[in-house]
C-alpha atoms as a PDB file:
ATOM      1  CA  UNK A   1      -7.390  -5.151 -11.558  1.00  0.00           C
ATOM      2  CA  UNK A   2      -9.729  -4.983  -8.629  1.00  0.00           C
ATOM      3  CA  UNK A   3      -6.594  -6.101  -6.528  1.00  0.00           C
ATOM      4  CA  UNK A   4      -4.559  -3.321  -7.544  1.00  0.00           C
ATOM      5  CA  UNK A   5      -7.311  -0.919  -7.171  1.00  0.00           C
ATOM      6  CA  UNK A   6      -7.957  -2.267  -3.738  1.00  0.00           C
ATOM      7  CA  UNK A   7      -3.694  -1.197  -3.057  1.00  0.00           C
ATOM      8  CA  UNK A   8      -4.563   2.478  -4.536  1.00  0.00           C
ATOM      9  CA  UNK A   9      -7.748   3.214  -2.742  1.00  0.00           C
ATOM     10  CA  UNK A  10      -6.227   2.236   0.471  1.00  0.00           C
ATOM     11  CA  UNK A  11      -2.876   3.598   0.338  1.00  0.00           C
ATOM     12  CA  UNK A  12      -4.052   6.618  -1.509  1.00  0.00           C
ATOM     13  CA  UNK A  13      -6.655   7.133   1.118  1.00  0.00           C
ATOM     14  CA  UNK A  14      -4.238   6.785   3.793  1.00  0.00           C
ATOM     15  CA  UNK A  15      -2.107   9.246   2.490  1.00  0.00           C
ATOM     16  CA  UNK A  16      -4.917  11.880   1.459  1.00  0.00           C
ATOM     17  CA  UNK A  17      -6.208  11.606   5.204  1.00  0.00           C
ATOM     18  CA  UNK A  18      -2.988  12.092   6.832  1.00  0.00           C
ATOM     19  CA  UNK A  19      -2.810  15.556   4.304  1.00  0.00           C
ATOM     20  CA  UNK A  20      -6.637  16.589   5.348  1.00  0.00           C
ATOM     21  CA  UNK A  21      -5.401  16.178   8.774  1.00  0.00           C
ATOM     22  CA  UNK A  22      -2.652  18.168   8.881  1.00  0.00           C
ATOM     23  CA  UNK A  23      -3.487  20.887   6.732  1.00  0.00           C
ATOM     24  CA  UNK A  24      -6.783  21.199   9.038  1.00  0.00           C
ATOM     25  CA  UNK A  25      -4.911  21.403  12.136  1.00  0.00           C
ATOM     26  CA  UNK A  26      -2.573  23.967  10.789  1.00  0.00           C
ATOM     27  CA  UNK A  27      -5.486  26.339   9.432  1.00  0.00           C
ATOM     28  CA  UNK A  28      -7.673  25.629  12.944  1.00  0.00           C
ATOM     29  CA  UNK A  29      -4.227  26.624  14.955  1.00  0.00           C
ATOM     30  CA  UNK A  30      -3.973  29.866  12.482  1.00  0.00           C
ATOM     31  CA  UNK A  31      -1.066  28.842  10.839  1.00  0.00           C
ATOM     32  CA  UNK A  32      -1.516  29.115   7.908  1.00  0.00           C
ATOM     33  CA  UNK A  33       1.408  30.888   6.764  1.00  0.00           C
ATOM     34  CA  UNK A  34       2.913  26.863   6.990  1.00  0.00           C
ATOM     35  CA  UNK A  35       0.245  25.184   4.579  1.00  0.00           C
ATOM     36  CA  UNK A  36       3.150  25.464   1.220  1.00  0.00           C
ATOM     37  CA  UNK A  37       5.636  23.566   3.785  1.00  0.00           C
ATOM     38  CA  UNK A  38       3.055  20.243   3.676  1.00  0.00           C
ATOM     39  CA  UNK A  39       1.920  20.623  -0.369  1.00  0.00           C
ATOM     40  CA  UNK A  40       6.547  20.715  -0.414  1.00  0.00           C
ATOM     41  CA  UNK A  41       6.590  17.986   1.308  1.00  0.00           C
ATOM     42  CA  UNK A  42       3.517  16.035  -0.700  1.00  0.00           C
ATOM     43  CA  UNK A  43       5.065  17.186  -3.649  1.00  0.00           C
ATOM     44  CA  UNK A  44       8.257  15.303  -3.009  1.00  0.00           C
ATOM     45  CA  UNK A  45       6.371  12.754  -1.962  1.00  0.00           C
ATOM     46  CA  UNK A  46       4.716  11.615  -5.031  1.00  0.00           C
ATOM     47  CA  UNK A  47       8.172  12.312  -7.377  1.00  0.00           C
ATOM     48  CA  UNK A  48       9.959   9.912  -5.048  1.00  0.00           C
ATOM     49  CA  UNK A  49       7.620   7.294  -5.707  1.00  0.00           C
ATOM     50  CA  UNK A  50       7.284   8.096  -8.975  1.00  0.00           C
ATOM     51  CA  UNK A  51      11.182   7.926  -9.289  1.00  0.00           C
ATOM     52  CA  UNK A  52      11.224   4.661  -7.694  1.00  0.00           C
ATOM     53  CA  UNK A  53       8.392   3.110  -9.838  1.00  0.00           C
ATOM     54  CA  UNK A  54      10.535   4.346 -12.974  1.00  0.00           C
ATOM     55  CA  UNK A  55      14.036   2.856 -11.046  1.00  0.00           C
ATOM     56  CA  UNK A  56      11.786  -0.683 -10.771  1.00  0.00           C
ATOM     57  CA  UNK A  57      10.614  -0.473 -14.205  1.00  0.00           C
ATOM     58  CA  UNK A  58      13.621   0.575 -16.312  1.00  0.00           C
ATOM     59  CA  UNK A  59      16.295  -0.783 -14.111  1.00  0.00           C
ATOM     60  CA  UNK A  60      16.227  -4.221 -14.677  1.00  0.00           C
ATOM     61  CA  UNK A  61      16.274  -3.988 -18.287  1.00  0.00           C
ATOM     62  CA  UNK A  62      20.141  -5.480 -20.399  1.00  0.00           C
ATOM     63  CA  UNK A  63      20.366  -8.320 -17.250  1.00  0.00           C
ATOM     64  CA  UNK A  64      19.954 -11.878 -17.851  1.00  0.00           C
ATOM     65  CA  UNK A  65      16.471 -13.685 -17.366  1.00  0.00           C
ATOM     66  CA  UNK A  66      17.407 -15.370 -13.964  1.00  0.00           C
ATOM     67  CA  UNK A  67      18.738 -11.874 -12.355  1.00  0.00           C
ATOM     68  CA  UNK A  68      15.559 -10.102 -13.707  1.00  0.00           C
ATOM     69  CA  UNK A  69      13.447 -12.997 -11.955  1.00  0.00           C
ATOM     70  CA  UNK A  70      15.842 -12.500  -9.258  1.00  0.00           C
ATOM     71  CA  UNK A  71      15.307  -9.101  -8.766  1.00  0.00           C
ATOM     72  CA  UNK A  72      11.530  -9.451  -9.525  1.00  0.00           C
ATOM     73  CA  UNK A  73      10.847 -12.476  -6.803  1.00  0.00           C
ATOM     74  CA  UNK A  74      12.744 -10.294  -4.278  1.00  0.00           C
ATOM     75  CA  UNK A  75      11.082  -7.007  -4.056  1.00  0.00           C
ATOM     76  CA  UNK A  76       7.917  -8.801  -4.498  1.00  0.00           C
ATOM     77  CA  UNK A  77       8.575 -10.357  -0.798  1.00  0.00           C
ATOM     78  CA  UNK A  78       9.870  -6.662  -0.143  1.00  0.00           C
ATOM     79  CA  UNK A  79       6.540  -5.756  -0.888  1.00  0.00           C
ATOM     80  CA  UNK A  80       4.435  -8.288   0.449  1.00  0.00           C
ATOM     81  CA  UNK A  81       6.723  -7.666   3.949  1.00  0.00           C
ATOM     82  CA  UNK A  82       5.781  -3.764   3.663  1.00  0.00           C
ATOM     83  CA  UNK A  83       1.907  -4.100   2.861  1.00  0.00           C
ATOM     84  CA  UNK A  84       2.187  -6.422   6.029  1.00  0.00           C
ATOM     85  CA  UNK A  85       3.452  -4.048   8.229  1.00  0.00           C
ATOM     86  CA  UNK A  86       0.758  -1.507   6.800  1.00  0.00           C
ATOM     87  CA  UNK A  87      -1.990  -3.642   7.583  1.00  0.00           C
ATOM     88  CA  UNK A  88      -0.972  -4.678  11.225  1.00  0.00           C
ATOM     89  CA  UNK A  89       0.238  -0.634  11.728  1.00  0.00           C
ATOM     90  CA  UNK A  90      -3.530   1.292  10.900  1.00  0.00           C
ATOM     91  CA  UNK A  91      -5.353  -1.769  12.661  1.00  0.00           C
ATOM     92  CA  UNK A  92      -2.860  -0.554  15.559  1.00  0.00           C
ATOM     93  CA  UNK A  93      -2.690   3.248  14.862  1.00  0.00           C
ATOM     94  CA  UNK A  94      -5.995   4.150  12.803  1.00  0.00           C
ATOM     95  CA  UNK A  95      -7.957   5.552  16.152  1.00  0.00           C
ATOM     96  CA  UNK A  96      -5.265   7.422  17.175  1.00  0.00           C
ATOM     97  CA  UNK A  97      -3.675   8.715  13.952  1.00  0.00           C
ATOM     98  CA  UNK A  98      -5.010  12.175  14.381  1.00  0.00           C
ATOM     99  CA  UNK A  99      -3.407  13.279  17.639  1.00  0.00           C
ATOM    100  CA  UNK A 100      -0.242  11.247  16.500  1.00  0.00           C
ATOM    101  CA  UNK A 101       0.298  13.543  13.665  1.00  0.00           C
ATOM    102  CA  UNK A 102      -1.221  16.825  15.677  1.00  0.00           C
ATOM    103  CA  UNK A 103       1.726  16.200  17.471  1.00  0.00           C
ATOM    104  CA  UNK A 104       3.940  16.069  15.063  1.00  0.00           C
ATOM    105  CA  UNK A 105       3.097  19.025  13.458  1.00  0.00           C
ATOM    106  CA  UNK A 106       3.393  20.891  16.829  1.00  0.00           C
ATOM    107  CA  UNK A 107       7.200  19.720  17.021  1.00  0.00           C
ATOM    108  CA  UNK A 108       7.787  20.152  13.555  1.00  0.00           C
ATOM    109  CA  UNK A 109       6.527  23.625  13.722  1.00  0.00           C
ATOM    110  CA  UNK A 110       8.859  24.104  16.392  1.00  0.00           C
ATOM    111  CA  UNK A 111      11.772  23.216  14.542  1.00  0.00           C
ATOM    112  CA  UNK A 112      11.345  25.257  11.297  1.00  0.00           C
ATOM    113  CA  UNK A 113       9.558  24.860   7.741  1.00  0.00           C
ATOM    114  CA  UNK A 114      11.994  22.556   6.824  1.00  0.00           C
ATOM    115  CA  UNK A 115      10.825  19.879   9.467  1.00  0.00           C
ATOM    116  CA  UNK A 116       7.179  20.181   7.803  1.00  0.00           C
ATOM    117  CA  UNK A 117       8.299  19.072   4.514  1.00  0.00           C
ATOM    118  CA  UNK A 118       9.958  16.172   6.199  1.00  0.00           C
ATOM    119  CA  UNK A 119       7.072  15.022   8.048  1.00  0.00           C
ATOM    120  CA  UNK A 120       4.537  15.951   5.292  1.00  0.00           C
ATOM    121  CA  UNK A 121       7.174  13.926   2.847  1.00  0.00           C
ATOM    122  CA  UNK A 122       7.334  10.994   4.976  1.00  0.00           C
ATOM    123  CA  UNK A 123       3.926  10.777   6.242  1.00  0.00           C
ATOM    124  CA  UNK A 124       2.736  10.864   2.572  1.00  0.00           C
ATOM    125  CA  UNK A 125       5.865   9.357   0.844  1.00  0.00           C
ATOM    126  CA  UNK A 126       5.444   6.076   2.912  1.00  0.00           C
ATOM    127  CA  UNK A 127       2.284   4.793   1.372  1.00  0.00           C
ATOM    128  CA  UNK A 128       3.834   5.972  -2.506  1.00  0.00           C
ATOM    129  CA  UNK A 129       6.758   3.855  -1.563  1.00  0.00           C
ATOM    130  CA  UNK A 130       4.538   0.534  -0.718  1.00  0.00           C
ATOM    131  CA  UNK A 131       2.573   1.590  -3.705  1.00  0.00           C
ATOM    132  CA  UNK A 132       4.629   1.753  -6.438  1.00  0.00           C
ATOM    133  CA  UNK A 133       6.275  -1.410  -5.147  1.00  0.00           C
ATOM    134  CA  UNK A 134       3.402  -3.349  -5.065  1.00  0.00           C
ATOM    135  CA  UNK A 135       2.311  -2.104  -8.506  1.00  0.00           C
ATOM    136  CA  UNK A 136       5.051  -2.893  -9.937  1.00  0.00           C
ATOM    137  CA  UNK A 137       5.140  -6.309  -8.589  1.00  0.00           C
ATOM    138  CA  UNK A 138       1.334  -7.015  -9.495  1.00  0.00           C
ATOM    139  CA  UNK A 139       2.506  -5.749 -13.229  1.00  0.00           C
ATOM    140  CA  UNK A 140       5.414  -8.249 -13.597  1.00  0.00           C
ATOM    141  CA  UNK A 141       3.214 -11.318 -12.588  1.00  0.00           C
ATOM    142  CA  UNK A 142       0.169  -9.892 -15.691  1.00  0.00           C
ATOM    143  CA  UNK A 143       3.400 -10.167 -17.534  1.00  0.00           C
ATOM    144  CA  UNK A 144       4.149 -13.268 -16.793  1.00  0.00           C
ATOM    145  CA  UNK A 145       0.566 -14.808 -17.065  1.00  0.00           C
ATOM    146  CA  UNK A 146       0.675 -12.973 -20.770  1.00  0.00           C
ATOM    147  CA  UNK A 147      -1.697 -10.911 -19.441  1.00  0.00           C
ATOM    148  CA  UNK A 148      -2.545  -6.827 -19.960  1.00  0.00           C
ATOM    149  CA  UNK A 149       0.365  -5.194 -17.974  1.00  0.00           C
ATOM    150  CA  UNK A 150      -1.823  -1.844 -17.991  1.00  0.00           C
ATOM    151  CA  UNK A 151      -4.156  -2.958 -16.085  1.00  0.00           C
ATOM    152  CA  UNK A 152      -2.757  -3.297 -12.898  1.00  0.00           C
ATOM    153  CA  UNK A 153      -1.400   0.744 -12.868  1.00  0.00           C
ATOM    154  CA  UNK A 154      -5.182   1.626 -14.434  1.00  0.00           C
ATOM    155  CA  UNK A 155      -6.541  -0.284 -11.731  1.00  0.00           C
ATOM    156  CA  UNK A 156      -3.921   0.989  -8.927  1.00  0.00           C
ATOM    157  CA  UNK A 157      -4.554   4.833 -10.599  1.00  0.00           C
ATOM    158  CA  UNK A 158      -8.542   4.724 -10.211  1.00  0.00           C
ATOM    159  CA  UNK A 159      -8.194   3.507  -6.446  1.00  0.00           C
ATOM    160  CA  UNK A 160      -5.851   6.891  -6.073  1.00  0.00           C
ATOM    161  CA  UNK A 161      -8.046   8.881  -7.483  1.00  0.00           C
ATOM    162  CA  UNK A 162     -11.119   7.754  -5.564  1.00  0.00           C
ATOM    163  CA  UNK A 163      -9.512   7.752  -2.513  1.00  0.00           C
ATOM    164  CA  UNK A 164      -8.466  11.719  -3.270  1.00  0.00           C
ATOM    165  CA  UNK A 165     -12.020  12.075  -4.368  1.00  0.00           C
ATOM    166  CA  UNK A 166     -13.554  10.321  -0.450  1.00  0.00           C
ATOM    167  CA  UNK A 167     -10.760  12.482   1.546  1.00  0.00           C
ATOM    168  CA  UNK A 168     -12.036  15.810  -0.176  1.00  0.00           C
ATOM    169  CA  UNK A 169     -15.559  14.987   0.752  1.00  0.00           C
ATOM    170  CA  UNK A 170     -15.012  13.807   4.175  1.00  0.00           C
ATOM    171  CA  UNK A 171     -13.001  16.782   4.645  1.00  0.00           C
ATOM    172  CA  UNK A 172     -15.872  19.064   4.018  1.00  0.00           C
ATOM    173  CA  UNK A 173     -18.526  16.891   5.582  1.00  0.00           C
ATOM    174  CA  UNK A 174     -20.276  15.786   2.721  1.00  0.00           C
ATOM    175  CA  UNK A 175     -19.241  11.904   3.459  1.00  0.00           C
ATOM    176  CA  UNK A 176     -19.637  10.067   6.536  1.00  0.00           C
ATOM    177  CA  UNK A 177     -16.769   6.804   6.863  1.00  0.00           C
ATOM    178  CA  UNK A 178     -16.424   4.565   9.430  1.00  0.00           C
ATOM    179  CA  UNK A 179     -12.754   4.694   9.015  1.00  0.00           C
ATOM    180  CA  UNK A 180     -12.078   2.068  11.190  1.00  0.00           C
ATOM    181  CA  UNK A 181     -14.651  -0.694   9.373  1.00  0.00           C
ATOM    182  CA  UNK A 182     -13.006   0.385   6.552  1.00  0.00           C
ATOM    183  CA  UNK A 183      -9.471  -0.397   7.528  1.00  0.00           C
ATOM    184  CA  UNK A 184     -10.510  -3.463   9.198  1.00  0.00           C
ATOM    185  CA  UNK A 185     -12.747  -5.102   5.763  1.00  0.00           C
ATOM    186  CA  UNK A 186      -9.815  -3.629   3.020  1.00  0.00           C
ATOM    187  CA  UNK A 187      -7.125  -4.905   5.326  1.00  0.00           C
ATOM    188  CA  UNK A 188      -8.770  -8.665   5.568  1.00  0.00           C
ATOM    189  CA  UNK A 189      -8.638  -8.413   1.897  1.00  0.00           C
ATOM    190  CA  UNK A 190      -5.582  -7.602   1.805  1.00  0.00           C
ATOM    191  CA  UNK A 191      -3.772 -10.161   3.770  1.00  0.00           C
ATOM    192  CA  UNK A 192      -5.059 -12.774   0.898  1.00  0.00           C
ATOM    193  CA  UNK A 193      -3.707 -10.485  -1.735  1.00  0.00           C
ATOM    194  CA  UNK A 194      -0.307 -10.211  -0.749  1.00  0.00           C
ATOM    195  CA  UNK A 195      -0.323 -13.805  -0.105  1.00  0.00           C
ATOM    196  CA  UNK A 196      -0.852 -14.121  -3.860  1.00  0.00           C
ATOM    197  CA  UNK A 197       1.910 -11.683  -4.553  1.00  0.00           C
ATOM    198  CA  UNK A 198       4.330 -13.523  -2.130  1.00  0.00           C
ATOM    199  CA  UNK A 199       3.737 -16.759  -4.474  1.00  0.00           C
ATOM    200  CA  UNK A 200       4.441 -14.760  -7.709  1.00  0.00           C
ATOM    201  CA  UNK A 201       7.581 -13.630  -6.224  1.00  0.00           C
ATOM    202  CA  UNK A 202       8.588 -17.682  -4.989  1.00  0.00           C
ATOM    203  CA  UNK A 203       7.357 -18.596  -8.486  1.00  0.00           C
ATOM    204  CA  UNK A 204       9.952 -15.727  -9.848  1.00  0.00           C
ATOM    205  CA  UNK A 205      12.818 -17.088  -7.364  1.00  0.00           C
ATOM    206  CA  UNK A 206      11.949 -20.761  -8.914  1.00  0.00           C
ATOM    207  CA  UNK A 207      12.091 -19.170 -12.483  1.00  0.00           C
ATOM    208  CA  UNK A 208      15.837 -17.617 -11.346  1.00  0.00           C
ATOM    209  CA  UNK A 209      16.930 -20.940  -9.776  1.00  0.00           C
ATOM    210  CA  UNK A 210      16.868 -19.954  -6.601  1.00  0.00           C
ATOM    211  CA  UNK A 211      14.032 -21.906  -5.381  1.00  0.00           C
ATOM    212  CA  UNK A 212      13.496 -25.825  -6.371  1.00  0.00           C
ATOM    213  CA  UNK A 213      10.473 -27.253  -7.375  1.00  0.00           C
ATOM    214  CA  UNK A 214       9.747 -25.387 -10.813  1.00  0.00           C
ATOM    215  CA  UNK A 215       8.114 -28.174 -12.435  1.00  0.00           C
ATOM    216  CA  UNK A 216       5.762 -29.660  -9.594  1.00  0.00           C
ATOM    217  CA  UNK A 217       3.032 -28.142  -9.689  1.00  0.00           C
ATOM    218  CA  UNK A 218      -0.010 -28.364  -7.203  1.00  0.00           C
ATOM    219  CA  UNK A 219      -2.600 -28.188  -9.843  1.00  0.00           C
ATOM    220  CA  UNK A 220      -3.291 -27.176 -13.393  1.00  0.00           C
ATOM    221  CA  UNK A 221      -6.561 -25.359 -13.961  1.00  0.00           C
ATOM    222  CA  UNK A 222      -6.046 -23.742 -17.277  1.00  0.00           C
ATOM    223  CA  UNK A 223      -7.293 -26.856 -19.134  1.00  0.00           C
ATOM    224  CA  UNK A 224     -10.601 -26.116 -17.403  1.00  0.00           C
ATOM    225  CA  UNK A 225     -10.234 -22.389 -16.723  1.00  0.00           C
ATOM    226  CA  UNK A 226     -10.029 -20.095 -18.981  1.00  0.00           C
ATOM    227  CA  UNK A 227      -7.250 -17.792 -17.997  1.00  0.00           C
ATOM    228  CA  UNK A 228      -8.937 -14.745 -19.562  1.00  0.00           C
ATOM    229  CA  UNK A 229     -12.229 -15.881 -18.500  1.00  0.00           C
ATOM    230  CA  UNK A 230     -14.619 -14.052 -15.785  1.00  0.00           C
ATOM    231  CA  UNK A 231     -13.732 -16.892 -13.338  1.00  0.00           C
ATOM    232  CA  UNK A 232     -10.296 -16.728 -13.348  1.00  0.00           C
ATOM    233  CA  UNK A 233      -9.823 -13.490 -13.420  1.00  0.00           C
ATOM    234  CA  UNK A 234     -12.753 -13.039  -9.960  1.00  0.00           C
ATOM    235  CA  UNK A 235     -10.139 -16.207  -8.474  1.00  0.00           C
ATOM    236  CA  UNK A 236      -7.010 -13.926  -9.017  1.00  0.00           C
ATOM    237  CA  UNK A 237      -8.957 -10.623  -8.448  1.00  0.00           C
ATOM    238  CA  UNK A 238     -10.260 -11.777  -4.774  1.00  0.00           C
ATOM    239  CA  UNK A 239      -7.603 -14.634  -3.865  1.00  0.00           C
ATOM    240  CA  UNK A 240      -4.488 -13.562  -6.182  1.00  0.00           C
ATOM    241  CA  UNK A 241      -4.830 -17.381  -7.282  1.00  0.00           C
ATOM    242  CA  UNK A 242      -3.847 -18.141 -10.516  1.00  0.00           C
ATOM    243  CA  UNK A 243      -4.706 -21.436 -12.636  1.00  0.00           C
ATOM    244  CA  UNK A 244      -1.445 -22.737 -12.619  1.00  0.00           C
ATOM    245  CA  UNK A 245       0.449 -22.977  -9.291  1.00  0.00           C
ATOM    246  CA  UNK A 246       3.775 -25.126  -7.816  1.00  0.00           C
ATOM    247  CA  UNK A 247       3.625 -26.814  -4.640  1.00  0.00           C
ATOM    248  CA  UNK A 248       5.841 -24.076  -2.934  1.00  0.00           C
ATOM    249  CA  UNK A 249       3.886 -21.615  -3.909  1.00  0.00           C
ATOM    250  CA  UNK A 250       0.167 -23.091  -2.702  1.00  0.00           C
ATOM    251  CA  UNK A 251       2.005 -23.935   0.607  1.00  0.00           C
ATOM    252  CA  UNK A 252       3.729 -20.595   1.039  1.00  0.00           C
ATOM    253  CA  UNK A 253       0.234 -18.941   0.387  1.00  0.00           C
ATOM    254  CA  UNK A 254      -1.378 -21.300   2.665  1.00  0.00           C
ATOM    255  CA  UNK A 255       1.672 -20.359   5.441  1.00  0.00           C
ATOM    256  CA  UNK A 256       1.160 -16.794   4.872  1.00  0.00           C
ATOM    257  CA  UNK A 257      -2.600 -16.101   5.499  1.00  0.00           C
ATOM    258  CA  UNK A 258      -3.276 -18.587   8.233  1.00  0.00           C
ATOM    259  CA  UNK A 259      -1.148 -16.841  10.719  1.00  0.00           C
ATOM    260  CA  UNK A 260      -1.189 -13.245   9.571  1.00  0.00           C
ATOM    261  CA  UNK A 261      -4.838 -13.193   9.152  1.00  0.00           C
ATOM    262  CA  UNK A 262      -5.139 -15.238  12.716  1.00  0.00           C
ATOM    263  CA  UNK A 263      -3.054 -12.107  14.413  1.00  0.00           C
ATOM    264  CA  UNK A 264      -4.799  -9.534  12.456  1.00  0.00           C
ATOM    265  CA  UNK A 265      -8.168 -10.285  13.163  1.00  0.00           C
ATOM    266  CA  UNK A 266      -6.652 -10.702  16.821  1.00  0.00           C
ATOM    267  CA  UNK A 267      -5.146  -7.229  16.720  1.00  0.00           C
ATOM    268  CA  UNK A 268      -8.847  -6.026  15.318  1.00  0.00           C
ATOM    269  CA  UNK A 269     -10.565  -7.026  18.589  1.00  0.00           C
ATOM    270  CA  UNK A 270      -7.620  -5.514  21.030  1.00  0.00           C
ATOM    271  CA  UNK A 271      -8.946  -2.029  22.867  1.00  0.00           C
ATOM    272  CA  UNK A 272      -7.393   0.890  21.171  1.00  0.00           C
ATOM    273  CA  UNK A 273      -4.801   2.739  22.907  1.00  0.00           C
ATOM    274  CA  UNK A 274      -5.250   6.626  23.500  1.00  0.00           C
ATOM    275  CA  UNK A 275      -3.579   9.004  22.087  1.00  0.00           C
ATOM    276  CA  UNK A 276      -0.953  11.064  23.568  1.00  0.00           C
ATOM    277  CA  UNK A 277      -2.021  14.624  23.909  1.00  0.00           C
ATOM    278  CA  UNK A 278      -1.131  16.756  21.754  1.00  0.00           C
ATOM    279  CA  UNK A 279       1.214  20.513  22.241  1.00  0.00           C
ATOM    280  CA  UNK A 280      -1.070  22.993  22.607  1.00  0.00           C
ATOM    281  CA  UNK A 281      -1.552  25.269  19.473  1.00  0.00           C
ATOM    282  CA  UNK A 282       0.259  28.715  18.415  1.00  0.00           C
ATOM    283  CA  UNK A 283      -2.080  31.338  19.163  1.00  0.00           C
ATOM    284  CA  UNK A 284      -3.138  32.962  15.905  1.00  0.00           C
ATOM    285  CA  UNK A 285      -0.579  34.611  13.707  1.00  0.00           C
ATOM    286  CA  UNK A 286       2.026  33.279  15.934  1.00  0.00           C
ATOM    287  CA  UNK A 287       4.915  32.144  13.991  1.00  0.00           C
ATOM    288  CA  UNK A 288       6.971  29.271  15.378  1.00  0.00           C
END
């Protein structure tokens, strides 16, 4: 659960800041009159994802077990490959993410209300996309361990809802974040749980037939760890680990996190690049 509430609080949050800044920016630039054109655009956001969460659950269903595991083993690498690119794009973008978008709005302004709801929809629609994927991923491996499959949404839905609850109070000032320590630590954490979803989905492409090596397994905790126990479920909440693992999928796990974590940290410590300057504002009551 923590995992998945680690995926919501950081995707939600991304997505809730990239709304607090562009609604700012259009109310400090008195334009106002474009504010529905970004709540469109978040609004078709979140039934996208919501669409494609339903498309991942419910599609599936009537094939046989190999093409489900199939299916399931490749949109979990789909998944792990997007959360990737997440984690290596805010360490690269996060101190320059507000003039970015300032200048996005200026363009889109330029071009109409219709180009808001795009950029609001993508800007917002990106991180539902990656979220609903990896949700849905994290929620096929519980089912596979035999495991609560509600927990992983519950856990995914409370990190959404605090992160809406930290943008509204940095917004009005109430809350202080070091947003980039905060990107950096969640990030860290997050390479080692998307290594643990990339071995669910090698496990699945095993399972389908795809992959060999079903039946040689690395190691075989359960005997001595309770799968339902407080240990095992800190080792799969922290590490993504579970008791029982193949050889493929320890060495995969091991081949993922060495070198993304060795290029993340590297990216950490790079000097951020500054941010293009942005059009200047609309005086007020200026339409576009």
């Amino acid at each position: 659960m923590f995992a998945n509430y680690l995926i919501g609080l950081r995707e939600g949050l991304e997505a809730s800041l990239v709304v607090v800044i562009l609604v700012a920016y259009l109310v400090k630039s008195g334009r106002r009159h474009l504010l529905p054109a970004i709540w469109a655009g978040v609004a078709a956001a979140v039934a996208i994802s919501l669409g494609f969460g339903a498309l991942l659950t419910f599609g599936p269903k009537g094939l046989t077990f190999e093409a489900q595991e199939a299916i399931g083993g490749g949109l979990s690498i789909v998944a792990v490959a997007f959360v990737t690119w997440m984690i290596f794009w805010m360490a690269r973008t996060a101190p320059t993410l507000s003039g970015e978008l300032r200048g996005s709005v200026d363009r889109a302004a330029e071009a109409g209300r219709g180009a808001l709801v795009v950029v609001a929809m993508l800007a917002v629609g990106r991180e539902g996309l990656e979220t609903a994927l990896f949700l849905w991923a994290a929620t096929k491996a519980a089912a596979r361990d035999n495991a609560s499959t509600t927990a992983p949404l519950l856990g995914g839905l409370l990190g959404i809802l605090t992160a809406i609850l930290i943008a509204y109070l940095v917004n009005r000032g109430v809350l202080k974040l070091d947003l980039g320590r905060f990107f950096t630590w969640t990030g860290g954490l997050l390479i080692f749980i998307a290594a643990g979803v990339l071995a669910y989905g090698v496990h699945d492409l095993q399972e389908a037939r795809i992959l060999p090596g079903l039946h040689d397994q690395a190691f075989d905790l359960s005997g001595v760890l309770d799968p339902n126990g407080v240990p095992a479920a800190l080792l799969k909440g922290f590490f993504n680990i579970s008791p029982v693992m193949t050889r493929l999928e320890v060495g995969v796990w091991i081949a993922y996190v060495v070198p993304v974590l060795f290029f993340f940290l590297r990216q950490i410590r790079r000097p951020a690049t500054p941010a293009p300057a942005a059009a200047p504002a609309h005086a007020e009551g200026t339409r576009p």
